[in-house]
C-alpha atoms as a PDB file:
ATOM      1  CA  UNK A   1       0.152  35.829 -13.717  1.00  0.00           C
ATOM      2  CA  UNK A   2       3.673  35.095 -13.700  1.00  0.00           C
ATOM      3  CA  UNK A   3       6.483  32.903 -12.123  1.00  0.00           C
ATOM      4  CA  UNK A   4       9.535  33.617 -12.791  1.00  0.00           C
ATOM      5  CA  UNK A   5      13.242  32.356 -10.919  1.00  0.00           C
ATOM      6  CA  UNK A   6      16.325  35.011 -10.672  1.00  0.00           C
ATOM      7  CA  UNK A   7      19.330  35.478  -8.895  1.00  0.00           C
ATOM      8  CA  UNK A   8      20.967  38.886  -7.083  1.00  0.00           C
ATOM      9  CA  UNK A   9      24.217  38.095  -6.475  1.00  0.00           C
ATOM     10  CA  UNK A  10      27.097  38.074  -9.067  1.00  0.00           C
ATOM     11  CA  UNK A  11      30.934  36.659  -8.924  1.00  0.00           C
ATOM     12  CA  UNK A  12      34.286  37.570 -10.384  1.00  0.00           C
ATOM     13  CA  UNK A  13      34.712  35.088 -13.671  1.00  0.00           C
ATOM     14  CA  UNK A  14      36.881  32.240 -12.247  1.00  0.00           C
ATOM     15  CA  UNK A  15      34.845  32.193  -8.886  1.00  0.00           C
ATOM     16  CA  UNK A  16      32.845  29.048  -9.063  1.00  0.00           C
ATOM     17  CA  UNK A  17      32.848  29.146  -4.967  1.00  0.00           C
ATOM     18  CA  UNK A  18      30.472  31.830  -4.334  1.00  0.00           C
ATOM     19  CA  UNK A  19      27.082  30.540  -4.341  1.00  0.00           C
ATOM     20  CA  UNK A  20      23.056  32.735  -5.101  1.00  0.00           C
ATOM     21  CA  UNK A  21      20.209  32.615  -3.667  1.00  0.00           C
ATOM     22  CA  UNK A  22      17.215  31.805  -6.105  1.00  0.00           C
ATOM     23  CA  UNK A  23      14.874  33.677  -5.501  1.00  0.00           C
ATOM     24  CA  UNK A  24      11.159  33.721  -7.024  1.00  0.00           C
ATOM     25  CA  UNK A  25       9.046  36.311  -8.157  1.00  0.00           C
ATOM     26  CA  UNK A  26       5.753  36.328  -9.384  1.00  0.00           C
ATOM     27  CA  UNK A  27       4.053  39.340 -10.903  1.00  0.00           C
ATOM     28  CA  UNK A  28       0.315  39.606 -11.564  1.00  0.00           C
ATOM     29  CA  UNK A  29      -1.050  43.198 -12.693  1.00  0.00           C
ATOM     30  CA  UNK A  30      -0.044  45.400 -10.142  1.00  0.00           C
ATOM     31  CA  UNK A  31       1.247  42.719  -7.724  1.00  0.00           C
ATOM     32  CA  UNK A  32       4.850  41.980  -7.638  1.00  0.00           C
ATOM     33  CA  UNK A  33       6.277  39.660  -4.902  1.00  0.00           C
ATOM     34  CA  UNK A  34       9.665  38.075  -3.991  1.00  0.00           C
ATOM     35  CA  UNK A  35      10.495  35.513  -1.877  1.00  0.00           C
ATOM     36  CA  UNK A  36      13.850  33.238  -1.505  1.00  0.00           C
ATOM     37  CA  UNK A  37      14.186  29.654  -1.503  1.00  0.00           C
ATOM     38  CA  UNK A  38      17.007  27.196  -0.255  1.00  0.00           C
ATOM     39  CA  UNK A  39      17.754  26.197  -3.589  1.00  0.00           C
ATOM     40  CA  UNK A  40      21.169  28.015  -4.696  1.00  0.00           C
ATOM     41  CA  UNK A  41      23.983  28.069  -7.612  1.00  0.00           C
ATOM     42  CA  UNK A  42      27.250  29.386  -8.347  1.00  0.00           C
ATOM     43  CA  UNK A  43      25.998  33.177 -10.119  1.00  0.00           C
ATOM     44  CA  UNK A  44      28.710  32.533 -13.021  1.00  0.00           C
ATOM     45  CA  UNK A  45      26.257  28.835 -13.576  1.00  0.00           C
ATOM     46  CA  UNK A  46      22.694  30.663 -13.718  1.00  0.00           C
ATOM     47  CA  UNK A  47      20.898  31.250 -16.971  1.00  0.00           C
ATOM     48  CA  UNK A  48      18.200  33.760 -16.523  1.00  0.00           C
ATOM     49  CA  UNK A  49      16.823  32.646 -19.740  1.00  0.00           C
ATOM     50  CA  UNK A  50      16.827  29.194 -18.977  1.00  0.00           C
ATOM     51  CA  UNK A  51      16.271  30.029 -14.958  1.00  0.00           C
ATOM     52  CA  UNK A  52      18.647  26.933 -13.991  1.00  0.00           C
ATOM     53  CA  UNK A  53      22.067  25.796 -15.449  1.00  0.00           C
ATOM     54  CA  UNK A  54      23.558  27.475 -18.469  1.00  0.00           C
ATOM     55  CA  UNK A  55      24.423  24.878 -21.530  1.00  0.00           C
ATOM     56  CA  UNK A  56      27.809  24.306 -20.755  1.00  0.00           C
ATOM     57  CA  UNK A  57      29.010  24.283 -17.545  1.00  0.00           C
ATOM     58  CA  UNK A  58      32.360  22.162 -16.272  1.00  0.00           C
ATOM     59  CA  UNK A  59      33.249  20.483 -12.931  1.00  0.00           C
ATOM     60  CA  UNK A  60      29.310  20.200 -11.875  1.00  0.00           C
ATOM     61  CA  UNK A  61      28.036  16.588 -12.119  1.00  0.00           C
ATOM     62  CA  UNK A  62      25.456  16.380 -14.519  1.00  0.00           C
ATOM     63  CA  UNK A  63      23.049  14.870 -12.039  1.00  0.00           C
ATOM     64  CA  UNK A  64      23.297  17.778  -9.831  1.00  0.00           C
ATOM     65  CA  UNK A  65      22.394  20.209 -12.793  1.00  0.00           C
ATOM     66  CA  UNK A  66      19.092  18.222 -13.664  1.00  0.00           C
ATOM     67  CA  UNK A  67      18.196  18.043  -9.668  1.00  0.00           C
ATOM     68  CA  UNK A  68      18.725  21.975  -9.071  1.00  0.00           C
ATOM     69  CA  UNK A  69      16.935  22.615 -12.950  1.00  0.00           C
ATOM     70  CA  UNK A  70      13.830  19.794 -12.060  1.00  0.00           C
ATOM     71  CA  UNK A  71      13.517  21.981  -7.959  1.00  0.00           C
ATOM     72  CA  UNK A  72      13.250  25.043  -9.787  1.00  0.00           C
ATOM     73  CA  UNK A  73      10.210  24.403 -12.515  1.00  0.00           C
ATOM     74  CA  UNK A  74       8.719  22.149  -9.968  1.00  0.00           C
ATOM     75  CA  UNK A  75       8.674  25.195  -7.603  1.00  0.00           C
ATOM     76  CA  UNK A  76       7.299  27.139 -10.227  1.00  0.00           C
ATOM     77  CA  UNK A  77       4.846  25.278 -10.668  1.00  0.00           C
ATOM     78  CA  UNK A  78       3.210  24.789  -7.328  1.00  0.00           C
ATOM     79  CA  UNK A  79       3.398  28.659  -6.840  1.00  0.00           C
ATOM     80  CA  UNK A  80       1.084  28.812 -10.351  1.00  0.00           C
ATOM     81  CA  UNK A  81      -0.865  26.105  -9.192  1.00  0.00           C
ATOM     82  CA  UNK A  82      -1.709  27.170  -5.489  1.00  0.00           C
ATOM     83  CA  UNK A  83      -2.055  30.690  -6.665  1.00  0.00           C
ATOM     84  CA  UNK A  84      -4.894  32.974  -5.271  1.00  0.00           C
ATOM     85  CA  UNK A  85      -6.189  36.560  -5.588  1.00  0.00           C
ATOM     86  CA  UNK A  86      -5.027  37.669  -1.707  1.00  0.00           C
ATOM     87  CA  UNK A  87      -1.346  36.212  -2.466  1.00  0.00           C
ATOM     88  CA  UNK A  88       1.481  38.679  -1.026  1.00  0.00           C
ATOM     89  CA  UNK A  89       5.354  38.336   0.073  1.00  0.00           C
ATOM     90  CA  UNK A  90       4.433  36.327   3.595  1.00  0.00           C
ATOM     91  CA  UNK A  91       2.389  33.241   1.036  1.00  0.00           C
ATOM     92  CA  UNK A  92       4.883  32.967  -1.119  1.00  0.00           C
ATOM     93  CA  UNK A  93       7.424  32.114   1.568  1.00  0.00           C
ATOM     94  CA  UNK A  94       5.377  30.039   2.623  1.00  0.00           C
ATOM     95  CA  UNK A  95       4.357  27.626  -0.186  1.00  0.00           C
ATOM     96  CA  UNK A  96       8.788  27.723  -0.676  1.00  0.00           C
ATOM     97  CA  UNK A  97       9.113  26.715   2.294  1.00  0.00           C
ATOM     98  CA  UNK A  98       6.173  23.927   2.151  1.00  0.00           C
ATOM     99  CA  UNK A  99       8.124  22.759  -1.193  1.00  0.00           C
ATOM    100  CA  UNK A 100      11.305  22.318   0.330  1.00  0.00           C
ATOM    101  CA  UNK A 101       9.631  20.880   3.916  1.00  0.00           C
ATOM    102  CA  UNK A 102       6.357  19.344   3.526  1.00  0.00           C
ATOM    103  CA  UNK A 103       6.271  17.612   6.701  1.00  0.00           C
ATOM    104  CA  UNK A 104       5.824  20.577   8.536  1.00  0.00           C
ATOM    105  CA  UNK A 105       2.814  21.274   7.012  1.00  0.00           C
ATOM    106  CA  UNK A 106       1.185  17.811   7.451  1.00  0.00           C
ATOM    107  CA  UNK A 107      -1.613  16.659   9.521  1.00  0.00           C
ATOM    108  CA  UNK A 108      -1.476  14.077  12.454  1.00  0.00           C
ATOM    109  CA  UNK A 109      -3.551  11.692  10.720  1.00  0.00           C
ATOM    110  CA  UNK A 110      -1.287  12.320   7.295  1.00  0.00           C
ATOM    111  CA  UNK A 111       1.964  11.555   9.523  1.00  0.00           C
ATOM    112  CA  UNK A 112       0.380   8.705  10.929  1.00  0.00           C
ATOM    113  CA  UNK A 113      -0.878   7.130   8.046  1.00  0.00           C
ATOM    114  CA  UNK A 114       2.694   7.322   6.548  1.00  0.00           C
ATOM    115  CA  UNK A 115       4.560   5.917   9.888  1.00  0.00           C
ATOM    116  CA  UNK A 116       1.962   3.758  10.662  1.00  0.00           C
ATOM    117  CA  UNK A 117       3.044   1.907  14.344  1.00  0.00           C
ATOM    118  CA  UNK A 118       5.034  -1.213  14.467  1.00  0.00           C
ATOM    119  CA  UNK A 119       3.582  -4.639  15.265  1.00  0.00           C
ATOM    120  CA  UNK A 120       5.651  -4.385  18.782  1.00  0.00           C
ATOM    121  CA  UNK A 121       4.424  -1.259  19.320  1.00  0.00           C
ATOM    122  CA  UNK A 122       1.084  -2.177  19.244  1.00  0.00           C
ATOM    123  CA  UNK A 123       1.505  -4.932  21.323  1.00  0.00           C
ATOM    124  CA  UNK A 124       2.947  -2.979  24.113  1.00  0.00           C
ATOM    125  CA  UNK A 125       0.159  -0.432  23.856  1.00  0.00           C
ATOM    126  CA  UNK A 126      -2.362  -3.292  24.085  1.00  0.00           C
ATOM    127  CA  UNK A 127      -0.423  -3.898  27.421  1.00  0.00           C
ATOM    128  CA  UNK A 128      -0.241  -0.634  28.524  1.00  0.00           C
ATOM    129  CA  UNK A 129      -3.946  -0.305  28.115  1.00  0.00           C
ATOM    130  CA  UNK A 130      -5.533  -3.440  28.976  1.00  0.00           C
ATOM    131  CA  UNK A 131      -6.091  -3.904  32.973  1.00  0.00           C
ATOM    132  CA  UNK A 132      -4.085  -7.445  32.851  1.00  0.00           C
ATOM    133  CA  UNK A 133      -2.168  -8.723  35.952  1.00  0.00           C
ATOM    134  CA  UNK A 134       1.315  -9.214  35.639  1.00  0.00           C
ATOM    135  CA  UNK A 135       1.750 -12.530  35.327  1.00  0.00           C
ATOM    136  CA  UNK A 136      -0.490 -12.415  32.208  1.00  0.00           C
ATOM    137  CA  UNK A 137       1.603  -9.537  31.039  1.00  0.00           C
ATOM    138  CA  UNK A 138       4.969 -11.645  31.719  1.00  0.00           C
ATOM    139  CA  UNK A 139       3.012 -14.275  29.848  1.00  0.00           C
ATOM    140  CA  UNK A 140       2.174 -11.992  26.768  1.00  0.00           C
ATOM    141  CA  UNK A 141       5.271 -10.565  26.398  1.00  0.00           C
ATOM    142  CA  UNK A 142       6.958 -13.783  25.893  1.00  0.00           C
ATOM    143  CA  UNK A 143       5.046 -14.486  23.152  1.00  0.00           C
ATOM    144  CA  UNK A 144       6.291 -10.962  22.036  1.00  0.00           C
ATOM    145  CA  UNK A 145       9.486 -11.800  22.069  1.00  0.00           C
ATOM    146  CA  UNK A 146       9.130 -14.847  20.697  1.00  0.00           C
ATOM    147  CA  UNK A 147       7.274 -13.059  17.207  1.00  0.00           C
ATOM    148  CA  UNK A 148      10.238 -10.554  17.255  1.00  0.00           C
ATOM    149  CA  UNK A 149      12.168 -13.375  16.564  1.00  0.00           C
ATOM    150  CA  UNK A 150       9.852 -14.860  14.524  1.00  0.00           C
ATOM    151  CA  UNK A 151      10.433 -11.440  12.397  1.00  0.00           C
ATOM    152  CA  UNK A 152      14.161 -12.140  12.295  1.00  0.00           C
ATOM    153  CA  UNK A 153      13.796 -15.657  11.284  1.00  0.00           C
ATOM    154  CA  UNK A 154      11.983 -14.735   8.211  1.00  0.00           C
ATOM    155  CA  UNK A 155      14.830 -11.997   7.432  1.00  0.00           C
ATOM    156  CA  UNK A 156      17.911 -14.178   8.345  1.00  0.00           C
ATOM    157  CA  UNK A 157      16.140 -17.294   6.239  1.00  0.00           C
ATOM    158  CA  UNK A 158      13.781 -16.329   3.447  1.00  0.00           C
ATOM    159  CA  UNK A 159      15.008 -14.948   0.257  1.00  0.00           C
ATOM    160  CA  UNK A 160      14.251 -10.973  -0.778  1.00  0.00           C
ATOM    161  CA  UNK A 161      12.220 -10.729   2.868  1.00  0.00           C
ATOM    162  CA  UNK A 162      15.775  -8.758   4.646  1.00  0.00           C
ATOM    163  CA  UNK A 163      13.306  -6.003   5.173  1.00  0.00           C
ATOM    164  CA  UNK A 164      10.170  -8.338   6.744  1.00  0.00           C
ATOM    165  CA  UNK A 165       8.455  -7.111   9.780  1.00  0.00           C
ATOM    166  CA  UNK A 166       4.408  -8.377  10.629  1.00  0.00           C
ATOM    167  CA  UNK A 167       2.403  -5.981   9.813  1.00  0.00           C
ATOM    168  CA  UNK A 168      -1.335  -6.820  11.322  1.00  0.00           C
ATOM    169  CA  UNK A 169      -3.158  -5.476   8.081  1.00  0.00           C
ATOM    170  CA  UNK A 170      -1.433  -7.542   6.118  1.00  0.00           C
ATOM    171  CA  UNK A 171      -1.583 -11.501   8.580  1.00  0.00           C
ATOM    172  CA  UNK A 172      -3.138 -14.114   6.442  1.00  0.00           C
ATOM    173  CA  UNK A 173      -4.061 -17.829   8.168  1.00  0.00           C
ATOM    174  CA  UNK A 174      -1.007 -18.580   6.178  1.00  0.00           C
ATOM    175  CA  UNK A 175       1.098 -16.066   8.112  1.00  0.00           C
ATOM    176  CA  UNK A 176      -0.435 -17.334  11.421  1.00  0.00           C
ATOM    177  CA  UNK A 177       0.222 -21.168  10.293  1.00  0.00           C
ATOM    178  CA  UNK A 178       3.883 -20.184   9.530  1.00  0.00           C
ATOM    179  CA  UNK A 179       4.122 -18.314  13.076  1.00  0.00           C
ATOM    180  CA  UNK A 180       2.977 -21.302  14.701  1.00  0.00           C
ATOM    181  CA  UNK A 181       5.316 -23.678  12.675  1.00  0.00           C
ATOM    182  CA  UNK A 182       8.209 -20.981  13.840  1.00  0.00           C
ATOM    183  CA  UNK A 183       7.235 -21.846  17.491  1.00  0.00           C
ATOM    184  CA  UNK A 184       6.718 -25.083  17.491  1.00  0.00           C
ATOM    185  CA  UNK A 185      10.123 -25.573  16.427  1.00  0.00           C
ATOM    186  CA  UNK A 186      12.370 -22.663  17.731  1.00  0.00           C
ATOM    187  CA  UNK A 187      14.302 -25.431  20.181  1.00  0.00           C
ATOM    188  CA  UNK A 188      15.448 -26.270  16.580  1.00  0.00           C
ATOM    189  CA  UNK A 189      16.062 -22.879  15.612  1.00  0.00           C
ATOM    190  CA  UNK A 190      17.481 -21.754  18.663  1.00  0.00           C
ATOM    191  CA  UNK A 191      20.654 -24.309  17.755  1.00  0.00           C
ATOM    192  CA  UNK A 192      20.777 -23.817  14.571  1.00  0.00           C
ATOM    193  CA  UNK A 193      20.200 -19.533  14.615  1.00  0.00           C
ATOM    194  CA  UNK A 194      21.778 -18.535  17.939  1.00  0.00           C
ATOM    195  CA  UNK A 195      22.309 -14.792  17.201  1.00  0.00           C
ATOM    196  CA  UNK A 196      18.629 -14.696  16.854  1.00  0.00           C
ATOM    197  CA  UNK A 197      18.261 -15.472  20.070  1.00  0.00           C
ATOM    198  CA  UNK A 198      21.207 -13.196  21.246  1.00  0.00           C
ATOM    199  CA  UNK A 199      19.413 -10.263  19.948  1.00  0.00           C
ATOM    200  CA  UNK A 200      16.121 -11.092  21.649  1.00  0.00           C
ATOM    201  CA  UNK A 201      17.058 -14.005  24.617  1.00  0.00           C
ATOM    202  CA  UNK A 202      14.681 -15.386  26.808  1.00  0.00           C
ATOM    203  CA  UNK A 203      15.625 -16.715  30.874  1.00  0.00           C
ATOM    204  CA  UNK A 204      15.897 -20.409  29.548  1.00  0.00           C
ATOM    205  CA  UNK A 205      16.226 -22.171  26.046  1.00  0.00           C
ATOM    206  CA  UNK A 206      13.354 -22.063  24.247  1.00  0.00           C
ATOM    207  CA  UNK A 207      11.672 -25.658  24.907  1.00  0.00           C
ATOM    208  CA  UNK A 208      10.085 -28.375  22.354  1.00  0.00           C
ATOM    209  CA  UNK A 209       5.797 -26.735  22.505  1.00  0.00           C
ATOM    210  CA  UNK A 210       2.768 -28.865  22.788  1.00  0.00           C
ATOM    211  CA  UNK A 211       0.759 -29.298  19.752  1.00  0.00           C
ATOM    212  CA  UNK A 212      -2.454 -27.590  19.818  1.00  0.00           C
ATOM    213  CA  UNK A 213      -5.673 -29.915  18.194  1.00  0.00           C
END
């Protein structure tokens, strides 16, 4: 079995503007399929020895040589590798087009694992599906607010944490202790951060809070 990239199209010598489609082809015995991918270059570029960039080629960044060369063996490889006996035109199109969009091909639980939910949204699905009265639920979601800007105040005031959001697989009792120092002081905060508190206000300035024993 065979893998092998090519081009159809050609171009006059000075046209660097017309661009190919590579295609791939893989033979096996008797079997011979084609299929195209969204990977192109300029025909007067393509080495069919090489299948990629010739040697020496001007005006194309040599970044975007190694990209389009690295695509095209990397393709070739996952055709060889997911290979099987019944393979015809209609699978090969389809592991190009799983190479060049895998998350169309992904499960729910693969999606979700990567995006897992945000530590707001969980908190206003814990709303949504606990039977609470609304007071309770105006009562929750000011302590919502209040560890949005909790989140901020860690980005706006710790250094290399620009990106920190909680993240309840990852709260320690030092995270909680540090959530609770935020609170107990965000009177203070509130004067000395106020676009924190622009981006997520409450009705009235937040207030000095009771210690808890």
């Amino acid at each position: 079995m065979k893998v092998t990239a090519f081009i159809r199209k050609t171009a006059k010598k000075n046209d660097l503007e017309t661009k190919a489609t590579i295609y791939f082809r893989l033979r096996d015995g008797k079997k011979d399929i084609k299929a195209a991918s969204e990977l192109s270059i300029s025909p007067n570029h393509w080495s069919p020895e090489k299948q990629g960039y010739k040697d020496r080629v001007a005006l194309v960044p040599e970044d975007e040589k190694i990209d389009l060369n690295h695509k095209v063996q990397a393709l070739t490889r996952m055709i060889e590798k997911e290979y099987r006996d019944d393979a015809n035109s209609e699978w090969l199109g389809e592991v190009i087009d799983r190479f060049h969009h895998p998350d169309k091909y992904k499960t729910e639980e693969e999606l979700a694992a990567e995006n897992p939910p945000t530590f707001a949204e969980l908190f206003d699905e814990f709303l949504e599906k606990h039977s609470l009265s609304e007071v309770r639920k105006k009562n929750f979601r000011v302590v919502k607010r209040a560890l949005m800007r909790y989140e901020l105040f860690i980005r706006e005031t710790r250094r290399g944490m620009k990106d920190f959001s909680l993240d309840i697989n990852t709260v320690t009792k030092d995270t909680l202790a540090d959530i609770w120092d935020f609170m107990e002081n965000e009177h203070a905060y509130a004067e000395e951060y106020p676009e924190i508190y622009a981006t997520i206000p409450e009705k009235r300035t937040p207030q000095p809070r009771g210690i808890i024993i």
